[in-house]
C-alpha atoms as a PDB file:
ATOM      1  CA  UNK A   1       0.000   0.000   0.000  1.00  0.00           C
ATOM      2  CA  UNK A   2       1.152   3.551  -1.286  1.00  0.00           C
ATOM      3  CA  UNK A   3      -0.438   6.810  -1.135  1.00  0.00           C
ATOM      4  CA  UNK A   4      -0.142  10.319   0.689  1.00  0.00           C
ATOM      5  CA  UNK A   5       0.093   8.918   4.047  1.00  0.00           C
ATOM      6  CA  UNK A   6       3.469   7.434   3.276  1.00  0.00           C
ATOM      7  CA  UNK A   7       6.145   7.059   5.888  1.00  0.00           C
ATOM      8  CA  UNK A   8       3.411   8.341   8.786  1.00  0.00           C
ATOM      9  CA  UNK A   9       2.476   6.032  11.809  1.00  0.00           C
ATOM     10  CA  UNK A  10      -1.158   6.115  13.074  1.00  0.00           C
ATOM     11  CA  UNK A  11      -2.875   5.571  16.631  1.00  0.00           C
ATOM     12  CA  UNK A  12      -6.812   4.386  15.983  1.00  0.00           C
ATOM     13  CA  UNK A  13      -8.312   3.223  19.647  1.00  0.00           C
ATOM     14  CA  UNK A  14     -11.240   1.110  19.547  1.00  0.00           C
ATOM     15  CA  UNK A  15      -9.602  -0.680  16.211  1.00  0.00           C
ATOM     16  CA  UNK A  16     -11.268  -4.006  16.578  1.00  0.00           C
ATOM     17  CA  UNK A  17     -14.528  -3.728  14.716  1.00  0.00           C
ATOM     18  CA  UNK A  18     -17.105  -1.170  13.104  1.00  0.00           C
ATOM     19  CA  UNK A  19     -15.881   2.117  12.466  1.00  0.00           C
ATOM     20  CA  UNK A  20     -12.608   2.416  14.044  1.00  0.00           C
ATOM     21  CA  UNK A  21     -11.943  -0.933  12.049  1.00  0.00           C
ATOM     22  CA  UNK A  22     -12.508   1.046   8.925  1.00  0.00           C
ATOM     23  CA  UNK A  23     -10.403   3.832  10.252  1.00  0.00           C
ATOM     24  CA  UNK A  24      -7.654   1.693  10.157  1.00  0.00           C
ATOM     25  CA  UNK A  25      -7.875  -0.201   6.613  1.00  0.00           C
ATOM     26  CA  UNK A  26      -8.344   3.230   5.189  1.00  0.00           C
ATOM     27  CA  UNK A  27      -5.387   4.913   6.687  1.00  0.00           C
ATOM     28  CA  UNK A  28      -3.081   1.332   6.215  1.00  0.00           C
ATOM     29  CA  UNK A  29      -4.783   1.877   2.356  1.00  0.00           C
ATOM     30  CA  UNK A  30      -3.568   5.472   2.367  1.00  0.00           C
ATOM     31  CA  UNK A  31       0.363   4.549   3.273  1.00  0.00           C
ATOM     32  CA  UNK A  32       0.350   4.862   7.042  1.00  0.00           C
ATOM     33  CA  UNK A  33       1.275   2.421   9.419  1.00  0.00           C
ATOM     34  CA  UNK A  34      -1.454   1.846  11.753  1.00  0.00           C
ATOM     35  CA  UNK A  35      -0.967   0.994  15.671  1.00  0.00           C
ATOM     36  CA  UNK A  36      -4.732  -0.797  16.023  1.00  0.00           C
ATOM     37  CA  UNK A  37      -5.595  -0.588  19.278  1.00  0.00           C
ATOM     38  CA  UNK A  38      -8.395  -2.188  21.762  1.00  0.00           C
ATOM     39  CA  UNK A  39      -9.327  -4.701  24.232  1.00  0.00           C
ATOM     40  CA  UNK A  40     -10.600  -7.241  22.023  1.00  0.00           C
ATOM     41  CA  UNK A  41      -7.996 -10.103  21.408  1.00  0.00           C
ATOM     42  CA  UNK A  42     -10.558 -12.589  21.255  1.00  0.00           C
ATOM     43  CA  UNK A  43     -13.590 -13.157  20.664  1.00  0.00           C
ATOM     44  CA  UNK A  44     -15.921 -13.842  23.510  1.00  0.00           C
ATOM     45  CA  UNK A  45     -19.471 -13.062  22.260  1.00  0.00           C
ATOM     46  CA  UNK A  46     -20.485 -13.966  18.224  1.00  0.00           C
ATOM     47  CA  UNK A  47     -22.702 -10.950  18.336  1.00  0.00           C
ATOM     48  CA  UNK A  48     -19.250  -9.144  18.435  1.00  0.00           C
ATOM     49  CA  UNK A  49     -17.208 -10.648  15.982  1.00  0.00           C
ATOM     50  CA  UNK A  50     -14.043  -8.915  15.302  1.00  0.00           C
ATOM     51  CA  UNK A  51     -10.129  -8.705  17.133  1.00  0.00           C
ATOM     52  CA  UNK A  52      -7.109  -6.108  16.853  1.00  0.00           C
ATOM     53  CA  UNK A  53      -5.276  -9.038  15.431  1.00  0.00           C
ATOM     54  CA  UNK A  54      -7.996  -9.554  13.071  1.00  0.00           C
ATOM     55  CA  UNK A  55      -7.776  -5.723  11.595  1.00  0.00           C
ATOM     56  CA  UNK A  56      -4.276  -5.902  11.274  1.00  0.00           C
ATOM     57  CA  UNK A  57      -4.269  -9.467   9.075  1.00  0.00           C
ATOM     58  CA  UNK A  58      -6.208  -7.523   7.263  1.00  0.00           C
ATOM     59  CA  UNK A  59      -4.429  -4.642   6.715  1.00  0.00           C
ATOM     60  CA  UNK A  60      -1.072  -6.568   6.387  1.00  0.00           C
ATOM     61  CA  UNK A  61      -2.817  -8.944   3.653  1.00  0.00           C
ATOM     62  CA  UNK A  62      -3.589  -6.061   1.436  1.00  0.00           C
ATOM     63  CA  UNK A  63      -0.071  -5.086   2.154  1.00  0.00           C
ATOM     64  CA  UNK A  64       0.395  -2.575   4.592  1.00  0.00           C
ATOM     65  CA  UNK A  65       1.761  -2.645   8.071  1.00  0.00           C
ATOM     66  CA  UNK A  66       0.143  -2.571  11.602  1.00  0.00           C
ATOM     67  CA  UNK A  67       0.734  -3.540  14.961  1.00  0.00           C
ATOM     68  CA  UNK A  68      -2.005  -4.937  17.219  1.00  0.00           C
ATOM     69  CA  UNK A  69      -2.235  -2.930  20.768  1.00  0.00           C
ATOM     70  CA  UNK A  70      -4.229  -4.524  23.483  1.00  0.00           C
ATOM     71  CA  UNK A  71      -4.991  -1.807  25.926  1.00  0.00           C
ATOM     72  CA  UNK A  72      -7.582  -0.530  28.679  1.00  0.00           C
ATOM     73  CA  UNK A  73      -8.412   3.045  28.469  1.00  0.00           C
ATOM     74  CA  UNK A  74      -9.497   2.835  31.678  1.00  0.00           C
ATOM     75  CA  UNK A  75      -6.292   2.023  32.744  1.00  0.00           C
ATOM     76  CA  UNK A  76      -3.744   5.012  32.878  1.00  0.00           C
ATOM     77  CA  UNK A  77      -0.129   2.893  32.339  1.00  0.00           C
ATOM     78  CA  UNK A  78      -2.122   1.282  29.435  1.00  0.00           C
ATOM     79  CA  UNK A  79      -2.933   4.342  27.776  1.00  0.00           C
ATOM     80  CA  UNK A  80       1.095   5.377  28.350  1.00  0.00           C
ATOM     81  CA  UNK A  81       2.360   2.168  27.128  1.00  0.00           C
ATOM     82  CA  UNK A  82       0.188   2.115  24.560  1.00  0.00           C
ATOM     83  CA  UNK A  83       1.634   5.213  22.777  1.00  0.00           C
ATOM     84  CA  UNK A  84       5.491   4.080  23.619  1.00  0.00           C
ATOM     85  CA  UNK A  85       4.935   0.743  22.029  1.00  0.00           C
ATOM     86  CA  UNK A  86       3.345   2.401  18.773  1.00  0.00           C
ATOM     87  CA  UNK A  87       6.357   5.069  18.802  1.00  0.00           C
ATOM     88  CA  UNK A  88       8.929   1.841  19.159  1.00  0.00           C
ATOM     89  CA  UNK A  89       7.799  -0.062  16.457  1.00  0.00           C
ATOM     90  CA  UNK A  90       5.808   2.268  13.647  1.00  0.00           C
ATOM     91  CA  UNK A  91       8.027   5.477  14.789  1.00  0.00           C
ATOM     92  CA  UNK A  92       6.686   8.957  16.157  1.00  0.00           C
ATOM     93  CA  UNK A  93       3.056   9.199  15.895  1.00  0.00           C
ATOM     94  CA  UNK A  94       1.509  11.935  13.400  1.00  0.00           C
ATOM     95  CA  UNK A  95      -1.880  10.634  13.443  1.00  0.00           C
ATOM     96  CA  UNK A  96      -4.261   9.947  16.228  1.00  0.00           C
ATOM     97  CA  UNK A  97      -8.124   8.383  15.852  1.00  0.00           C
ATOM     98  CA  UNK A  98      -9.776   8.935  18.997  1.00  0.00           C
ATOM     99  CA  UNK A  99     -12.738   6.194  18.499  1.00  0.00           C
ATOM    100  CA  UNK A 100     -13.060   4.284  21.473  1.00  0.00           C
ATOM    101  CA  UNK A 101     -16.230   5.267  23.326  1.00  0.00           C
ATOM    102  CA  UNK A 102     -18.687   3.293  25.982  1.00  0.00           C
ATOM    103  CA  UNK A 103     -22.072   3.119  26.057  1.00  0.00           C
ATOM    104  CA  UNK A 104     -23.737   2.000  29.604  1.00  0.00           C
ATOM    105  CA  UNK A 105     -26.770  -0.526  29.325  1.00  0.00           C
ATOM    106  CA  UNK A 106     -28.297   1.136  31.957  1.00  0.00           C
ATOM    107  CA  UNK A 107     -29.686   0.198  35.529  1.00  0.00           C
ATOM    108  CA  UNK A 108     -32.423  -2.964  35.260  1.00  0.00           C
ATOM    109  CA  UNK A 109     -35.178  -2.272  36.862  1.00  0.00           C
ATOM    110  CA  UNK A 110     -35.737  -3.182  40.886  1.00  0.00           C
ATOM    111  CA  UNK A 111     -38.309  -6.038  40.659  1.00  0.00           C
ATOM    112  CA  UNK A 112     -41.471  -5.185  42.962  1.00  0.00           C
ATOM    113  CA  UNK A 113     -40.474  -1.279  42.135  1.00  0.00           C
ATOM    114  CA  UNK A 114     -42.745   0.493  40.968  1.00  0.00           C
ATOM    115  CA  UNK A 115     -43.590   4.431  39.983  1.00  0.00           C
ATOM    116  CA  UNK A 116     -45.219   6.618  42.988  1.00  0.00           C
ATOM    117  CA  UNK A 117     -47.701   7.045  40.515  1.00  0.00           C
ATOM    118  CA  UNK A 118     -48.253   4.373  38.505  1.00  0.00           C
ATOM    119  CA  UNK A 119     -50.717   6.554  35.795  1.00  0.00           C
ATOM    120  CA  UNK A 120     -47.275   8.409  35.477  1.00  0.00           C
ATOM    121  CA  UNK A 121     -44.723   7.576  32.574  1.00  0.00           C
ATOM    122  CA  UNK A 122     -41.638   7.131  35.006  1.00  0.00           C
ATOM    123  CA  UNK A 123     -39.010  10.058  34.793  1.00  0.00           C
ATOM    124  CA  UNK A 124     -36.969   8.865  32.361  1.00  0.00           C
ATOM    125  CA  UNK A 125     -38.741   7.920  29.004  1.00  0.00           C
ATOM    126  CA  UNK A 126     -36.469   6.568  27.490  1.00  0.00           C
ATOM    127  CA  UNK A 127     -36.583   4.129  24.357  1.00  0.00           C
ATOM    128  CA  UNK A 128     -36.559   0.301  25.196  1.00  0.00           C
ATOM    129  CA  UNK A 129     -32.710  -0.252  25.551  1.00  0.00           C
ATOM    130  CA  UNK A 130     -31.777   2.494  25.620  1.00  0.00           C
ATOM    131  CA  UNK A 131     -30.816   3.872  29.236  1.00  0.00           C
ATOM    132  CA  UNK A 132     -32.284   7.204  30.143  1.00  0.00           C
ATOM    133  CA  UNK A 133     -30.588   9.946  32.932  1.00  0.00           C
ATOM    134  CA  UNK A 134     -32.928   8.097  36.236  1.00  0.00           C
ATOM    135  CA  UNK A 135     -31.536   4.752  34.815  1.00  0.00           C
ATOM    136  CA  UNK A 136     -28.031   5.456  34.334  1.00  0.00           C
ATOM    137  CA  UNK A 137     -26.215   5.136  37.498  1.00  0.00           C
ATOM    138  CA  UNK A 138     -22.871   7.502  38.328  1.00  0.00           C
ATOM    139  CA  UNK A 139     -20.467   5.474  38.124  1.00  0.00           C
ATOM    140  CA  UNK A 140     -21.919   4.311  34.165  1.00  0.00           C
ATOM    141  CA  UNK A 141     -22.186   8.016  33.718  1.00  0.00           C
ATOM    142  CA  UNK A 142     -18.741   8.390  34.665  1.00  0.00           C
ATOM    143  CA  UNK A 143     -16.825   6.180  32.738  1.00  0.00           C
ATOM    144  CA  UNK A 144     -17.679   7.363  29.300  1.00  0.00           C
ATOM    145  CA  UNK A 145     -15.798  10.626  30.501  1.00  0.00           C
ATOM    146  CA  UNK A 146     -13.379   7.933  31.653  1.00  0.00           C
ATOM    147  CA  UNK A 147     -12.527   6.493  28.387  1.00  0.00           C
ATOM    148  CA  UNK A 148     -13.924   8.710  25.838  1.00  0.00           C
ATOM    149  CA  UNK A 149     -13.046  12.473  27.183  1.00  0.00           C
ATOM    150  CA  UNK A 150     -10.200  11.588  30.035  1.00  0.00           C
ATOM    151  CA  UNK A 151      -8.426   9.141  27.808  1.00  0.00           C
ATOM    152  CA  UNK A 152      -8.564  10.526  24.365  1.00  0.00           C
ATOM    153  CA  UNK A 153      -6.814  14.412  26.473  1.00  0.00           C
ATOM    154  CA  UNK A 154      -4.275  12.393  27.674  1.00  0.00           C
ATOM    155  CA  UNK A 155      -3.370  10.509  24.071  1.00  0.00           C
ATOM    156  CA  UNK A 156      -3.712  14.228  22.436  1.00  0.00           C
ATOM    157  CA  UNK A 157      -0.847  15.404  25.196  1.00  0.00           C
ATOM    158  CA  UNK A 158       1.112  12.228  24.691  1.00  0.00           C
ATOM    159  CA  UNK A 159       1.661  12.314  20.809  1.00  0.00           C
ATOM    160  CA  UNK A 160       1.549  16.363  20.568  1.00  0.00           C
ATOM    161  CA  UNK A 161       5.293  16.330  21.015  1.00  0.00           C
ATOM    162  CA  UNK A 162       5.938  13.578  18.096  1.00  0.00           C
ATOM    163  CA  UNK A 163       3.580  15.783  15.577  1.00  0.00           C
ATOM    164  CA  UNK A 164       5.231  19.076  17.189  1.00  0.00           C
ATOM    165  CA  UNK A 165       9.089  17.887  16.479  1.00  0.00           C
ATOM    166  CA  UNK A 166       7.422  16.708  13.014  1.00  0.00           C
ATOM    167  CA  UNK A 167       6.397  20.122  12.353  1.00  0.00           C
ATOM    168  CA  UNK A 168       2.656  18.840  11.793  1.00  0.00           C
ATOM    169  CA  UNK A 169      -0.124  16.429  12.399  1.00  0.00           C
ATOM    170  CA  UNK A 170      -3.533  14.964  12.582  1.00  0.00           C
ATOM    171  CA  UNK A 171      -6.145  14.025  15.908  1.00  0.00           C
ATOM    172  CA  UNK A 172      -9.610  13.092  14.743  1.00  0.00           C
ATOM    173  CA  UNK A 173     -12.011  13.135  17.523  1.00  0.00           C
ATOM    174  CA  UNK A 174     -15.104  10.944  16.595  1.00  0.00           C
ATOM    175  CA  UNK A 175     -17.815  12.305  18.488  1.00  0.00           C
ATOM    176  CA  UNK A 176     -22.018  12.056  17.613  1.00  0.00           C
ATOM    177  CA  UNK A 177     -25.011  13.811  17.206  1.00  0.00           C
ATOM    178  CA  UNK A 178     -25.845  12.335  20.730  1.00  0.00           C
ATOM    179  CA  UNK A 179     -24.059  15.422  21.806  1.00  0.00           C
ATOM    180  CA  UNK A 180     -26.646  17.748  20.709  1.00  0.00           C
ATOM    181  CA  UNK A 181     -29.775  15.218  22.034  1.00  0.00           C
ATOM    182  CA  UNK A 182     -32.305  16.056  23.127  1.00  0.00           C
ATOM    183  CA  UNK A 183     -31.879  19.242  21.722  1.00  0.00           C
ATOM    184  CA  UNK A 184     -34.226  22.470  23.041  1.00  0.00           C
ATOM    185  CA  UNK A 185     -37.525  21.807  24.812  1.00  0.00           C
ATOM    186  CA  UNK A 186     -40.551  21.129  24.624  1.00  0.00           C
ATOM    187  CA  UNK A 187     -40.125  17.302  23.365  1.00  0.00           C
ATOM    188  CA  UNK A 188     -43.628  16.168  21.597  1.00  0.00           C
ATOM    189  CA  UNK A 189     -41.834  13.374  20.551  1.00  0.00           C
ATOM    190  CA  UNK A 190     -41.067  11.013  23.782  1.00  0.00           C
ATOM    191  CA  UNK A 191     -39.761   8.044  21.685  1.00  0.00           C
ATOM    192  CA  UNK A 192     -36.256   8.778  21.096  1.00  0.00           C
ATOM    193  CA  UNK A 193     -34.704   8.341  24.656  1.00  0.00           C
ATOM    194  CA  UNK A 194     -31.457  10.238  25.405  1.00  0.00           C
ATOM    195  CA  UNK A 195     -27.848   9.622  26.239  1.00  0.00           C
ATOM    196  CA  UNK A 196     -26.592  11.331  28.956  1.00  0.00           C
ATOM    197  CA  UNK A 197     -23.727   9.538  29.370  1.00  0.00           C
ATOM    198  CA  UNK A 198     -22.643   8.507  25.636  1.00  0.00           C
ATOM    199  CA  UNK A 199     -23.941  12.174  24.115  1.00  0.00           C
ATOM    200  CA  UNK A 200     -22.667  14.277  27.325  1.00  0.00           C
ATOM    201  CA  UNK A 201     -19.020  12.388  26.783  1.00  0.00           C
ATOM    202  CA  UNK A 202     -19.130  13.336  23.269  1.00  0.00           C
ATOM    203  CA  UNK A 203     -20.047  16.918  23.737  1.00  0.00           C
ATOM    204  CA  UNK A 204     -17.300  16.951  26.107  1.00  0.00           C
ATOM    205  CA  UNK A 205     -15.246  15.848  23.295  1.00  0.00           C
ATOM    206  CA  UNK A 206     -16.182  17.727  20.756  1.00  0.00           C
ATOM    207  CA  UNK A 207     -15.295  20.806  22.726  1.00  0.00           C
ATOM    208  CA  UNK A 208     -11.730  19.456  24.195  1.00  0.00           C
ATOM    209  CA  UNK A 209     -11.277  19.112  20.140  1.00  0.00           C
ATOM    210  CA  UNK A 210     -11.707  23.378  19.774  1.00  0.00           C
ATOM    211  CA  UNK A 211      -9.591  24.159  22.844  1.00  0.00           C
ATOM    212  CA  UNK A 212      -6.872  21.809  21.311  1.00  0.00           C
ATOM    213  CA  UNK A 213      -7.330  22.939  17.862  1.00  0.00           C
ATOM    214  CA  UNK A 214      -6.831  26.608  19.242  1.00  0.00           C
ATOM    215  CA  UNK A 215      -3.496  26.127  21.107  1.00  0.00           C
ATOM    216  CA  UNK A 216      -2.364  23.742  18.569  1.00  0.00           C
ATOM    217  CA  UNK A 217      -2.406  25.706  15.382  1.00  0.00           C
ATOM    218  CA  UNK A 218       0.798  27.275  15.696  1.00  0.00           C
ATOM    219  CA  UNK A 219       2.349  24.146  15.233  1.00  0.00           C
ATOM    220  CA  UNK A 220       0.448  22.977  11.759  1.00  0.00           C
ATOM    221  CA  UNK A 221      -1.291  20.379  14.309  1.00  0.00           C
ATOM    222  CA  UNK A 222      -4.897  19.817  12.600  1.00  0.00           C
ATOM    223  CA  UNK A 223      -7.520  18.972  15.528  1.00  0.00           C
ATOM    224  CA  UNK A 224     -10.767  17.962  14.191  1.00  0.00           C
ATOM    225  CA  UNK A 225     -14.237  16.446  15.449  1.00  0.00           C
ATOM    226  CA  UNK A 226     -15.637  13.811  13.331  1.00  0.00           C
ATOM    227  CA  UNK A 227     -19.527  13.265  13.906  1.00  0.00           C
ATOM    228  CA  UNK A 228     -21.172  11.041  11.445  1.00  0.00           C
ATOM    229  CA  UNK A 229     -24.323  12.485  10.112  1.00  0.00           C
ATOM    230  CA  UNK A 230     -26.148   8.883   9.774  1.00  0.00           C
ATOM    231  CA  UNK A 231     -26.126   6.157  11.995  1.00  0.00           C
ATOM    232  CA  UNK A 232     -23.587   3.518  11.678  1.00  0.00           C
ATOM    233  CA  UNK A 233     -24.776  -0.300  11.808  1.00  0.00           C
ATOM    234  CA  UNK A 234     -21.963  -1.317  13.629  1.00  0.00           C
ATOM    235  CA  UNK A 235     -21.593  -5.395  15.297  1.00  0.00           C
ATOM    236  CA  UNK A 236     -23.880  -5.040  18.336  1.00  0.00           C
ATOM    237  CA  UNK A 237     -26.043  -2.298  17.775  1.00  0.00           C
ATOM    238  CA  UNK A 238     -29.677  -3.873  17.562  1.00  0.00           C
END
């Protein structure tokens, strides 16, 4: 593989399936060598099928190179290592994808609970499945901030000096349209459900990505949000 990302070495978290998987072909496909990082080595449920060492087969039998990174965001020496092991082997890091991102199931409801009222809808109407602000507990809440705001700042410090001694870079910042749910009142339409963890971590995001865009410039460091405008059918989603 040959193009215009020749000779540059890539970071893409959350590399193991769906859309950070696709991340990485394309950027292997463009010339870069692509660190492909995530917690998936193997698979333990068929609903998710895909690994990190099954995105970088991938990418090295079309060609290119990559090097599977198994790694816990959650996990601060991870997130460290993570970055020195893609600098050892691929060389300094120009490129950074900033995919992974969590999405809490949600509390299950106490049997025997029930509503104070039970002609009310309970507080949270949220959309079969989908886990609304009553039924999303702190600590849920918390770590989507956890691994996709706290994480993704600390890669962005880690690699700036590689793309600053470069003279130039890239950070993508995938973020959603979750981060602009439920929008302005009043809501007619009660169907939808919201996000508070998943779209508040992403609008979180998306405004760590102007801050670091602003203080970044100087050095021809490109910081970008990338929030796709349809949804994605992605292994999992149902």
């Amino acid at each position: 593989m040959t193009g215009r990302l020749d000779g540059r070495a890539a970071i893409v978290t959350g590399a193991s399936r769906g859309l950070g998987r696709a991340i990485a072909l394309a950027l292997a496909a463009g010339g870069a060598s692509v660190a492909v990082v995530g917690r998936t080595e193997n698979v333990w449920d068929e609903r998710l099928p895909g690994t990190i060492g099954d995105t970088v087969a991938d990418i090295e039998a079309a060609g290119g190179r990559a090097l599977a990174v198994r790694a816990d965001l959650l996990d601060r020496d991870d997130t460290a290592r993570l970055v020195v092991e893609a600098r050892d082997a691929l060389g300094p890091i120009t490129i950074l994808i900033n995919n992974a991102a969590f999405t809490a199931p949600g509390r299950p409801p106490v049997p025997g609970a029930e509503p104070r009222a039970k002609t009310a809808k309970p507080p949270s109407a949220a959309k079969p499945g989908w886990p609304g602000f009553v039924s999303t507990p702190l600590a849920a809440y918390r770590r989507h901030f956890d691994i996709g705001v706290f994480a993704a700042y600390e890669l962005m410090q880690l690699v700036c000096p590689d793309m600053i001694d470069a003279g130039g870079g890239s950070i993508i910042n995938i973020t959603s349209v979750a981060s602009r749910l439920p929008g302005d009142g009043p809501y007619p339409d009660r169907s939808a459900g919201v996000l508070p963890g998943y779209g508040g971590s992403k609008a979180a995001l998306e405004h760590l990505t102007w801050c670091a865009a602003y203080d970044l410039a100087t050095h021809n460091v490109a910081v970008n949000a990338l929030s796709p405008s349809k949804a994605i059918m992605t292994p999992g989603l149902s």
